[in-house]
PDB file of N, CA and C in Angstrom:
ATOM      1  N   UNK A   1     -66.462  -5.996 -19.024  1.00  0.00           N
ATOM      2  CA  UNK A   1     -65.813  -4.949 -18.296  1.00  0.00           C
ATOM      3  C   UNK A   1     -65.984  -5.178 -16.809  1.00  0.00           C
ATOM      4  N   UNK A   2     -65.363  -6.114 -16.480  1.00  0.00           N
ATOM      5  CA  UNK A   2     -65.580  -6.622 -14.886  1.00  0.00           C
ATOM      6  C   UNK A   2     -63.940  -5.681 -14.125  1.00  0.00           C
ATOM      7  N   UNK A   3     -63.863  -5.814 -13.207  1.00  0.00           N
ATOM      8  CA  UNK A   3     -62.742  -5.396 -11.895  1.00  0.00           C
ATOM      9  C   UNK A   3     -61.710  -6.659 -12.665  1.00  0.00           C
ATOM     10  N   UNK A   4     -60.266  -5.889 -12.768  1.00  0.00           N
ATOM     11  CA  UNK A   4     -59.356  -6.253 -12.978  1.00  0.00           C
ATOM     12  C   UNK A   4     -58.304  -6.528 -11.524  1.00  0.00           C
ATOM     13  N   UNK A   5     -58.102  -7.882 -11.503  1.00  0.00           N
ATOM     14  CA  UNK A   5     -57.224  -8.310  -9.908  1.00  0.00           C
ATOM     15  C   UNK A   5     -55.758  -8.451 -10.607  1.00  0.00           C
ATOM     16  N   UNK A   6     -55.155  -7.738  -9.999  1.00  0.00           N
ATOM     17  CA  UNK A   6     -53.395  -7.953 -10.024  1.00  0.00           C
ATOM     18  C   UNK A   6     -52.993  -8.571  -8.929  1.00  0.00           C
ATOM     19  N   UNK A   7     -51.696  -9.425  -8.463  1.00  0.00           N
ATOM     20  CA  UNK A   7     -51.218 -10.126  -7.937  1.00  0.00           C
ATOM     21  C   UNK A   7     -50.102  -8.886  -7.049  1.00  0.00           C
ATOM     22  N   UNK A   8     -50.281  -7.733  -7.242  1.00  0.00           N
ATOM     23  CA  UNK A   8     -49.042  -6.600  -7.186  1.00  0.00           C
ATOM     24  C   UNK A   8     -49.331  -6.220  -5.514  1.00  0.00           C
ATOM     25  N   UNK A   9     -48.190  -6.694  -4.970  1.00  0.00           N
ATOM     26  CA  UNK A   9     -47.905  -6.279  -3.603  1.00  0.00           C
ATOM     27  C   UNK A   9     -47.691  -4.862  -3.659  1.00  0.00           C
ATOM     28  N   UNK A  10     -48.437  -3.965  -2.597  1.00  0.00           N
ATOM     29  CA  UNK A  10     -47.868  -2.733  -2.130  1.00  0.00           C
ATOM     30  C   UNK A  10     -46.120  -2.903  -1.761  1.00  0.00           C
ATOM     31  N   UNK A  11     -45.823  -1.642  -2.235  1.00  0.00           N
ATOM     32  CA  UNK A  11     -43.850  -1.325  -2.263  1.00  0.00           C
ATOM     33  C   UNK A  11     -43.708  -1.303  -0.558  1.00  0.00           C
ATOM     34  N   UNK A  12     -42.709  -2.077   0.004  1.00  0.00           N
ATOM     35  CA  UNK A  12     -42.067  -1.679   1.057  1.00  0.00           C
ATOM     36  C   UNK A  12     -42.120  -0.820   1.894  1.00  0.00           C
ATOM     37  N   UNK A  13     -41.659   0.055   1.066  1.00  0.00           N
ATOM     38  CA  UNK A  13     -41.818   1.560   0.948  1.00  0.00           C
ATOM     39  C   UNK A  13     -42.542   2.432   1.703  1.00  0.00           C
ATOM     40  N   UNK A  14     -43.672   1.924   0.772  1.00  0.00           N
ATOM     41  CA  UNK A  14     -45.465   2.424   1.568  1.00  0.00           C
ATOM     42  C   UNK A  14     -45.733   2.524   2.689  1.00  0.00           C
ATOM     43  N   UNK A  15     -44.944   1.521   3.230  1.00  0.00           N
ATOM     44  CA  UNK A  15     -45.935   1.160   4.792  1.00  0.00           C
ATOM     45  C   UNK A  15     -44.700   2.117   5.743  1.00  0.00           C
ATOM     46  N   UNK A  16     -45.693   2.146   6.914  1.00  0.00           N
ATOM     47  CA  UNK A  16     -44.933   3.022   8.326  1.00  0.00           C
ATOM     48  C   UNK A  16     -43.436   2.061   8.820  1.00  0.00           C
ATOM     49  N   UNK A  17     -44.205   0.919   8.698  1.00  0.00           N
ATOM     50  CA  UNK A  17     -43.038   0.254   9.047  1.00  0.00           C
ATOM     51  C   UNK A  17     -41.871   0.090   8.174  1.00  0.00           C
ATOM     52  N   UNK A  18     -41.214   0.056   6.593  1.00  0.00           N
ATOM     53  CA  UNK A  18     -40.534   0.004   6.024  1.00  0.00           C
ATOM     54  C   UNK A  18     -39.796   1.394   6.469  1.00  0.00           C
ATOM     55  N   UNK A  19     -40.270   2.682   6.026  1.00  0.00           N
ATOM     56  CA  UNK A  19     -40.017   3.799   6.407  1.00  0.00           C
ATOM     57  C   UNK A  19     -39.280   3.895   7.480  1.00  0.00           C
ATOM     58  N   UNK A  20     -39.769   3.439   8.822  1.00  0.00           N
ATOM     59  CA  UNK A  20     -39.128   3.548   9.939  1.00  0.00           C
ATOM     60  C   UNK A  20     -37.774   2.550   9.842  1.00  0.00           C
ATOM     61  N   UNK A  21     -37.485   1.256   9.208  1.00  0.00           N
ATOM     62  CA  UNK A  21     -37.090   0.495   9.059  1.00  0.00           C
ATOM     63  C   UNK A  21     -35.500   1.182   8.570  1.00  0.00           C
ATOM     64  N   UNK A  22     -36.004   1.854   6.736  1.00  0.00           N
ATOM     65  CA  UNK A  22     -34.879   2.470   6.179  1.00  0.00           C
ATOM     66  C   UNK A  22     -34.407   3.293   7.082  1.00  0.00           C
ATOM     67  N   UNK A  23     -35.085   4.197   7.944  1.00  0.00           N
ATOM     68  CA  UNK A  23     -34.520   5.386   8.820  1.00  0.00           C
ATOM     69  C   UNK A  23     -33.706   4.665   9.575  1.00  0.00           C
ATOM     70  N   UNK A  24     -34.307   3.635  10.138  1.00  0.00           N
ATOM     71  CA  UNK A  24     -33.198   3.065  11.758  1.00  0.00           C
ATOM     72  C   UNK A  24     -31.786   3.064  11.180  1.00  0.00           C
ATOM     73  N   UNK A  25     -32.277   1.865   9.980  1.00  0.00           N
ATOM     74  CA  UNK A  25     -30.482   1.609   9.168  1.00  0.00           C
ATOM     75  C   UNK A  25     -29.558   2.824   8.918  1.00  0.00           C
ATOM     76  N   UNK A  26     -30.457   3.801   8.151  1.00  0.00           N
ATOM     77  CA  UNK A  26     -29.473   4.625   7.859  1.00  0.00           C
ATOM     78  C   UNK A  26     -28.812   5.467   9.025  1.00  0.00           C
ATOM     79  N   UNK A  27     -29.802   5.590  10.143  1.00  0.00           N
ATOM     80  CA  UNK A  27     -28.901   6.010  11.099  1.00  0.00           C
ATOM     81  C   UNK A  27     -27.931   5.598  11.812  1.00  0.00           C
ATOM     82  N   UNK A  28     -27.996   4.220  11.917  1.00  0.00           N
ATOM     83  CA  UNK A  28     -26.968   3.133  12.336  1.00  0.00           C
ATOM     84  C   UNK A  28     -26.017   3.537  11.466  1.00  0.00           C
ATOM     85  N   UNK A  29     -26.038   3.337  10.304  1.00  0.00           N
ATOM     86  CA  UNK A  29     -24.959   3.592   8.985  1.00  0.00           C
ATOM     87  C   UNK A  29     -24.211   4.712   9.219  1.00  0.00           C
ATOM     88  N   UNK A  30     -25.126   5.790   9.859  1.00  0.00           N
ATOM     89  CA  UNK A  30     -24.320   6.958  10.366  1.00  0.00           C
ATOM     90  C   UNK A  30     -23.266   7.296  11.372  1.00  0.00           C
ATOM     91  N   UNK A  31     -23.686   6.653  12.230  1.00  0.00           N
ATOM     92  CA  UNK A  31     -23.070   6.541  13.380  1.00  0.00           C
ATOM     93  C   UNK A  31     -21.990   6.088  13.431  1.00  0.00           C
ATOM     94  N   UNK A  32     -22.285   4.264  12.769  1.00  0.00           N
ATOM     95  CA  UNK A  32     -20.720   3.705  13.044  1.00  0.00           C
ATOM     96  C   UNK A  32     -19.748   4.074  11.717  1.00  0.00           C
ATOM     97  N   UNK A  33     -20.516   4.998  10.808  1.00  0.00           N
ATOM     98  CA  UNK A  33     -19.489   5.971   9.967  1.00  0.00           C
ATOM     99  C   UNK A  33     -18.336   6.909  11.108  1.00  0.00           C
ATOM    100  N   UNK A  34     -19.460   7.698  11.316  1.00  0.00           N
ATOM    101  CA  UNK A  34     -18.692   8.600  12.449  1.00  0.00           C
ATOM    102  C   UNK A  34     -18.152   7.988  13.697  1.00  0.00           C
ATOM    103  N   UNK A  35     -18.325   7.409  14.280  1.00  0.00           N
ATOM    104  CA  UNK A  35     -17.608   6.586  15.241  1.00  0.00           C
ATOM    105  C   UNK A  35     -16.477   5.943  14.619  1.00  0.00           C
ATOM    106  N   UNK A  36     -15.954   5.238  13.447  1.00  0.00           N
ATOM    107  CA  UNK A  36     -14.719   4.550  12.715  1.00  0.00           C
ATOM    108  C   UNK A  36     -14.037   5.920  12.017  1.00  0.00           C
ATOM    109  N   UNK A  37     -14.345   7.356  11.661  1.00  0.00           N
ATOM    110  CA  UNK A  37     -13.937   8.272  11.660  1.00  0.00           C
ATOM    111  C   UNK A  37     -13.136   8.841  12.802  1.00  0.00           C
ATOM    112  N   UNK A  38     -13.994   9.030  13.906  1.00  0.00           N
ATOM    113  CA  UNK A  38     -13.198   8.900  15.589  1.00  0.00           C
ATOM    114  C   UNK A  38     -12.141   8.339  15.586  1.00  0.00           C
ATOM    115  N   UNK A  39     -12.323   7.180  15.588  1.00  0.00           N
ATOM    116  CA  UNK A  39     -11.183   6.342  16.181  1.00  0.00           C
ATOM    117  C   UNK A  39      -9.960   6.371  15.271  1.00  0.00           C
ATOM    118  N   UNK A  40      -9.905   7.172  14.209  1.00  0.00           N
ATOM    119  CA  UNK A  40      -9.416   7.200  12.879  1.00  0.00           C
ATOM    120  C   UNK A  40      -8.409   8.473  13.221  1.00  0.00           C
ATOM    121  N   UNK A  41      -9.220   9.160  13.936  1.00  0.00           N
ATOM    122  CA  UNK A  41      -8.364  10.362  13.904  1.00  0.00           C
ATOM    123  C   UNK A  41      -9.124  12.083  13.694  1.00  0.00           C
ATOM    124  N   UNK A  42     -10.154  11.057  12.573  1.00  0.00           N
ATOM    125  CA  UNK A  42     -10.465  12.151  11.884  1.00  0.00           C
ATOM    126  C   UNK A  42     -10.942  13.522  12.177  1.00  0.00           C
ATOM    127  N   UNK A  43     -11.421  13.546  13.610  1.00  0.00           N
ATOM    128  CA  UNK A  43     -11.783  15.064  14.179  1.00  0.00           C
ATOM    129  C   UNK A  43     -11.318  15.280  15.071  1.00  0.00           C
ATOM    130  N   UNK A  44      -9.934  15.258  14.704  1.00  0.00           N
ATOM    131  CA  UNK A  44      -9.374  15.708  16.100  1.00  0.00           C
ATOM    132  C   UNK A  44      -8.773  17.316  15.448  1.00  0.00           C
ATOM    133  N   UNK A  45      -8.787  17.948  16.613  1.00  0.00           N
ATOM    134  CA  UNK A  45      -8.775  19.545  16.518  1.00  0.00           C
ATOM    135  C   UNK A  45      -7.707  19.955  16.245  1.00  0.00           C
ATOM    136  N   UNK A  46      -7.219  21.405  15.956  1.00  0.00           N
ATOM    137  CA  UNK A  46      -5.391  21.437  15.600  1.00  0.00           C
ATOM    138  C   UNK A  46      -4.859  22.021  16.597  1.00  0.00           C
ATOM    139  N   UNK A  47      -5.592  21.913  17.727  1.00  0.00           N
ATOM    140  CA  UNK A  47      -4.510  22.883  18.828  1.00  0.00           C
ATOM    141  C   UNK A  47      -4.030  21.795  19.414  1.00  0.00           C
ATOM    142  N   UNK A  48      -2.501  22.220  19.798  1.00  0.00           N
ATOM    143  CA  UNK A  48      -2.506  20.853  20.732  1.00  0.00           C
ATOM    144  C   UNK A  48      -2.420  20.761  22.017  1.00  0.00           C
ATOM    145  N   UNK A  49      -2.068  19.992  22.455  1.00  0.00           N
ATOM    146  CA  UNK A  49      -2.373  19.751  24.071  1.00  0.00           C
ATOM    147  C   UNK A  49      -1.284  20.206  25.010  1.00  0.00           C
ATOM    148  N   UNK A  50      -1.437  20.576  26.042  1.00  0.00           N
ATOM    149  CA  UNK A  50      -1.018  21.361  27.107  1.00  0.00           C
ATOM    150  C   UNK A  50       0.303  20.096  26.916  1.00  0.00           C
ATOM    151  N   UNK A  51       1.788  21.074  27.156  1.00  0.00           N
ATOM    152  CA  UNK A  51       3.333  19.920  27.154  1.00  0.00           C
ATOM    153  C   UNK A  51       3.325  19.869  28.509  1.00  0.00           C
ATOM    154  N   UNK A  52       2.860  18.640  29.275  1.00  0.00           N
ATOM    155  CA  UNK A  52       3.197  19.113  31.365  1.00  0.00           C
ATOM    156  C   UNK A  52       4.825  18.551  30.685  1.00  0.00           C
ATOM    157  N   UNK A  53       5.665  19.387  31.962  1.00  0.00           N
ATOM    158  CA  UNK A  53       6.790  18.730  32.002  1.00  0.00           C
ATOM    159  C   UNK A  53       7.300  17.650  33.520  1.00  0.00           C
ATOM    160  N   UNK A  54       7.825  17.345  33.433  1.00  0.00           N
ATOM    161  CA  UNK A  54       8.393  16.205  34.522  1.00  0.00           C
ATOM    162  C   UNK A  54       8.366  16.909  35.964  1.00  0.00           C
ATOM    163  N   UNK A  55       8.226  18.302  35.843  1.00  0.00           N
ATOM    164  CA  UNK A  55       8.223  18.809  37.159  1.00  0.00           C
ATOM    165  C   UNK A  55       7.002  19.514  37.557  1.00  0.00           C
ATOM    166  N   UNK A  56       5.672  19.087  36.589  1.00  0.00           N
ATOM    167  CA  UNK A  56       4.988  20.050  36.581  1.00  0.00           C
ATOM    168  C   UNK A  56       3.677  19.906  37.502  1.00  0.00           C
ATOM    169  N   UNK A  57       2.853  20.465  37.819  1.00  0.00           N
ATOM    170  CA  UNK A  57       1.988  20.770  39.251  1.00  0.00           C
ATOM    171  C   UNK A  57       0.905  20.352  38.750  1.00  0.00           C
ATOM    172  N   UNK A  58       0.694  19.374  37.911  1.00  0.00           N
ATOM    173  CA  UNK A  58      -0.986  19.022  37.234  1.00  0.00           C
ATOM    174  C   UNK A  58      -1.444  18.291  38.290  1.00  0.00           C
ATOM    175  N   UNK A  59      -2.908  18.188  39.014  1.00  0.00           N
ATOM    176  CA  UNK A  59      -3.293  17.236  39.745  1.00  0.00           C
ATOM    177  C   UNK A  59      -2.569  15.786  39.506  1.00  0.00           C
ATOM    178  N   UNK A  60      -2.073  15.068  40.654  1.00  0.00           N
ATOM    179  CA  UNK A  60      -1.519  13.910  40.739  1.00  0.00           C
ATOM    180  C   UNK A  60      -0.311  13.225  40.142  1.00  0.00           C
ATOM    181  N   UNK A  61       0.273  14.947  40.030  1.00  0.00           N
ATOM    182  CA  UNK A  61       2.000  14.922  40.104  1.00  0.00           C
ATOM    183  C   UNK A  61       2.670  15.016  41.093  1.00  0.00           C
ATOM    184  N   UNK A  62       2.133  14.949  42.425  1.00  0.00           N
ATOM    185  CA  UNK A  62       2.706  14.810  43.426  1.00  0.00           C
ATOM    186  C   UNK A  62       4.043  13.788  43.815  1.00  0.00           C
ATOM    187  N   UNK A  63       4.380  13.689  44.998  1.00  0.00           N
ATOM    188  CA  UNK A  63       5.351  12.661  45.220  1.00  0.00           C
ATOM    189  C   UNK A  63       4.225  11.299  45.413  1.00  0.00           C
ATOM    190  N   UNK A  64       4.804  10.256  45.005  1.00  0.00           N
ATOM    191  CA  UNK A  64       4.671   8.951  45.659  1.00  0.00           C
ATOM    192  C   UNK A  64       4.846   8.609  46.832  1.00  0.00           C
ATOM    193  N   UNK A  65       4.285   8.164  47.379  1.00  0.00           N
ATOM    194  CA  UNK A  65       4.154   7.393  48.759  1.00  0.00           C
ATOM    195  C   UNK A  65       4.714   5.699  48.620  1.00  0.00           C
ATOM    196  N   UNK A  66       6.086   5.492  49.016  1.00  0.00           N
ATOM    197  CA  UNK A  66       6.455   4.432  49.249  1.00  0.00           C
ATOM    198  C   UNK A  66       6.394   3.487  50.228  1.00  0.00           C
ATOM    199  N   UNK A  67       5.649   3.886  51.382  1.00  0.00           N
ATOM    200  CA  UNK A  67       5.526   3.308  52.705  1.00  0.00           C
ATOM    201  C   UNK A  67       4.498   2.568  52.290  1.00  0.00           C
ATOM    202  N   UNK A  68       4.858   1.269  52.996  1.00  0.00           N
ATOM    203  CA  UNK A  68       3.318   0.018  52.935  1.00  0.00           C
ATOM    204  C   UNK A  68       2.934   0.261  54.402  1.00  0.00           C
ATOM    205  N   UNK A  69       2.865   1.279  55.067  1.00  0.00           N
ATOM    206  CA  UNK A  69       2.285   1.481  56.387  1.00  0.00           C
ATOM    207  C   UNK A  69       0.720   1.764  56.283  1.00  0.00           C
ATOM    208  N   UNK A  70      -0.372   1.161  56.628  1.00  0.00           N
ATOM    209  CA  UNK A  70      -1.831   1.998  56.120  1.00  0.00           C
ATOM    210  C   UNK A  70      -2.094   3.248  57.478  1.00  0.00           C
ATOM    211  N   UNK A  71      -1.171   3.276  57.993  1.00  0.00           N
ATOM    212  CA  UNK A  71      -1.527   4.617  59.304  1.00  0.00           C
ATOM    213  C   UNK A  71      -1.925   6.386  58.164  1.00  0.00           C
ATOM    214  N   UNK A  72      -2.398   6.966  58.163  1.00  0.00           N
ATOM    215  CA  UNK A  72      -2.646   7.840  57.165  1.00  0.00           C
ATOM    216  C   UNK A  72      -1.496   9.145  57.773  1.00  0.00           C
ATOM    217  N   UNK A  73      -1.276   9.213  58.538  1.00  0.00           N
ATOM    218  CA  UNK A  73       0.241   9.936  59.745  1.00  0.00           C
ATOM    219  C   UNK A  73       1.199   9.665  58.515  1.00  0.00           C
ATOM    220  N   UNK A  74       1.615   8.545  58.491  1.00  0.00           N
ATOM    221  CA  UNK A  74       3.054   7.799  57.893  1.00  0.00           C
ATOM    222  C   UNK A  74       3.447   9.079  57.119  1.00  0.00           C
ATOM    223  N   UNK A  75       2.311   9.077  56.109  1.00  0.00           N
ATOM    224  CA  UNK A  75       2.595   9.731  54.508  1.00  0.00           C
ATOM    225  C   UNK A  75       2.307  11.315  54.642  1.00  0.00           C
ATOM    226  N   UNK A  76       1.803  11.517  55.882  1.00  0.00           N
ATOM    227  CA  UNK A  76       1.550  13.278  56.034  1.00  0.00           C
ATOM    228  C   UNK A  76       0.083  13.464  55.249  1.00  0.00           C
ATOM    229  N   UNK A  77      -1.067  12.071  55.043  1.00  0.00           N
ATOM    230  CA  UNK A  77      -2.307  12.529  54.152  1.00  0.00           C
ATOM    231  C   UNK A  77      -3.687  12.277  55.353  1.00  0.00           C
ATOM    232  N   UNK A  78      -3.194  12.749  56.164  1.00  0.00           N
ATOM    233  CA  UNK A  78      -4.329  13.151  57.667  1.00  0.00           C
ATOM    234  C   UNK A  78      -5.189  14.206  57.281  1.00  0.00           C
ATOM    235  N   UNK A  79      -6.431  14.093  56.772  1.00  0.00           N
ATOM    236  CA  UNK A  79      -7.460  15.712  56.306  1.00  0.00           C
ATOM    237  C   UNK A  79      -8.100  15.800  57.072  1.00  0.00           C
ATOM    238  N   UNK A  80      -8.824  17.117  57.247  1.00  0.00           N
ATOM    239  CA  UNK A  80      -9.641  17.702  58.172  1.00  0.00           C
ATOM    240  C   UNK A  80     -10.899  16.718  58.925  1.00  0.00           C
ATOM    241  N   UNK A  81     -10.927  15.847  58.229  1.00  0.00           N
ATOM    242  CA  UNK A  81     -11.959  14.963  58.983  1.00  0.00           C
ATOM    243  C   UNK A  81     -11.724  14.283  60.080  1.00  0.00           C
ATOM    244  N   UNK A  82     -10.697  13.721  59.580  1.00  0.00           N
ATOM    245  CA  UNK A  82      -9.891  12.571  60.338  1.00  0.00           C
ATOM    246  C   UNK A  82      -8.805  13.251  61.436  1.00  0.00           C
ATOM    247  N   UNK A  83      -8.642  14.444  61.523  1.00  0.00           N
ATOM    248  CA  UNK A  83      -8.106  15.037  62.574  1.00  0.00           C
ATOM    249  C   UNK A  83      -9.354  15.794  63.487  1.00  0.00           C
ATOM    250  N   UNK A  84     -10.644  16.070  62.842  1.00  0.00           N
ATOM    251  CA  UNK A  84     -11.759  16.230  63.974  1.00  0.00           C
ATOM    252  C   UNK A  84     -12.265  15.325  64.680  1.00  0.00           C
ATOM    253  N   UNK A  85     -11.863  14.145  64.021  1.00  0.00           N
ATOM    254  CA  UNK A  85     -12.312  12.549  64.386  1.00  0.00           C
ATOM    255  C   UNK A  85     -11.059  11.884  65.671  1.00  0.00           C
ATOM    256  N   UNK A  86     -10.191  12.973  65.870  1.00  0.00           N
ATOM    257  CA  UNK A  86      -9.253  12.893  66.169  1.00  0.00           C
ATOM    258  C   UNK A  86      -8.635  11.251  66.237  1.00  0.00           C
ATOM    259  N   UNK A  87      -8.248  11.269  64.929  1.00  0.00           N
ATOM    260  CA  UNK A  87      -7.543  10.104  64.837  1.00  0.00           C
ATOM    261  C   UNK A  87      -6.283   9.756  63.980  1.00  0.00           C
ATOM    262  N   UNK A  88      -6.100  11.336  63.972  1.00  0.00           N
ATOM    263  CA  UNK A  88      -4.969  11.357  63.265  1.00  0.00           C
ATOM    264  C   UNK A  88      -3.753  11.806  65.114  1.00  0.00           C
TER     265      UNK A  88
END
């Protein structure tokens, strides 16, 4: 009746490090689930989005500036700085 030796590795499992191991993956697994869901479509909301129309006043519906002049005068875009700086 002596001590019986097995060859039996502790499970994976067991240790801190396996544990942390399965966690990382599965959160990775999560992510680029939900991220290929994203790009998919899949949460997008049901209201929909504001219709601007062709005439409409959203920031940087303004007119275009066609002049290749760099004087800031040309285009009428002289701001308060640059006219205290008086250099407009």
């Amino acid at each position: 009746m002596g001590i019986v030796m097995t060859n039996e590795k502790p499970s994976f499992w067991s240790s801190a490090a396996g544990i942390i191991t399965a966690l990382t993956g599965l959160i990775g697994a999560i992510a680029t689930l939900l991220g290929a869901l994203n790009t998919i479509g899949f949460f997008k909301s049901s209201t929909t989005p504001p219709n601007y129309s062709a005439n409409s006043s959203r920031p940087g519906s303004g007119p275009i500036s066609t002049s290749n002049s760099n004087d800031p005068m040309a285009d009428g875009q002289c701001g308060p700085l640059a006219k205290a700086a008086k250099r407009c």
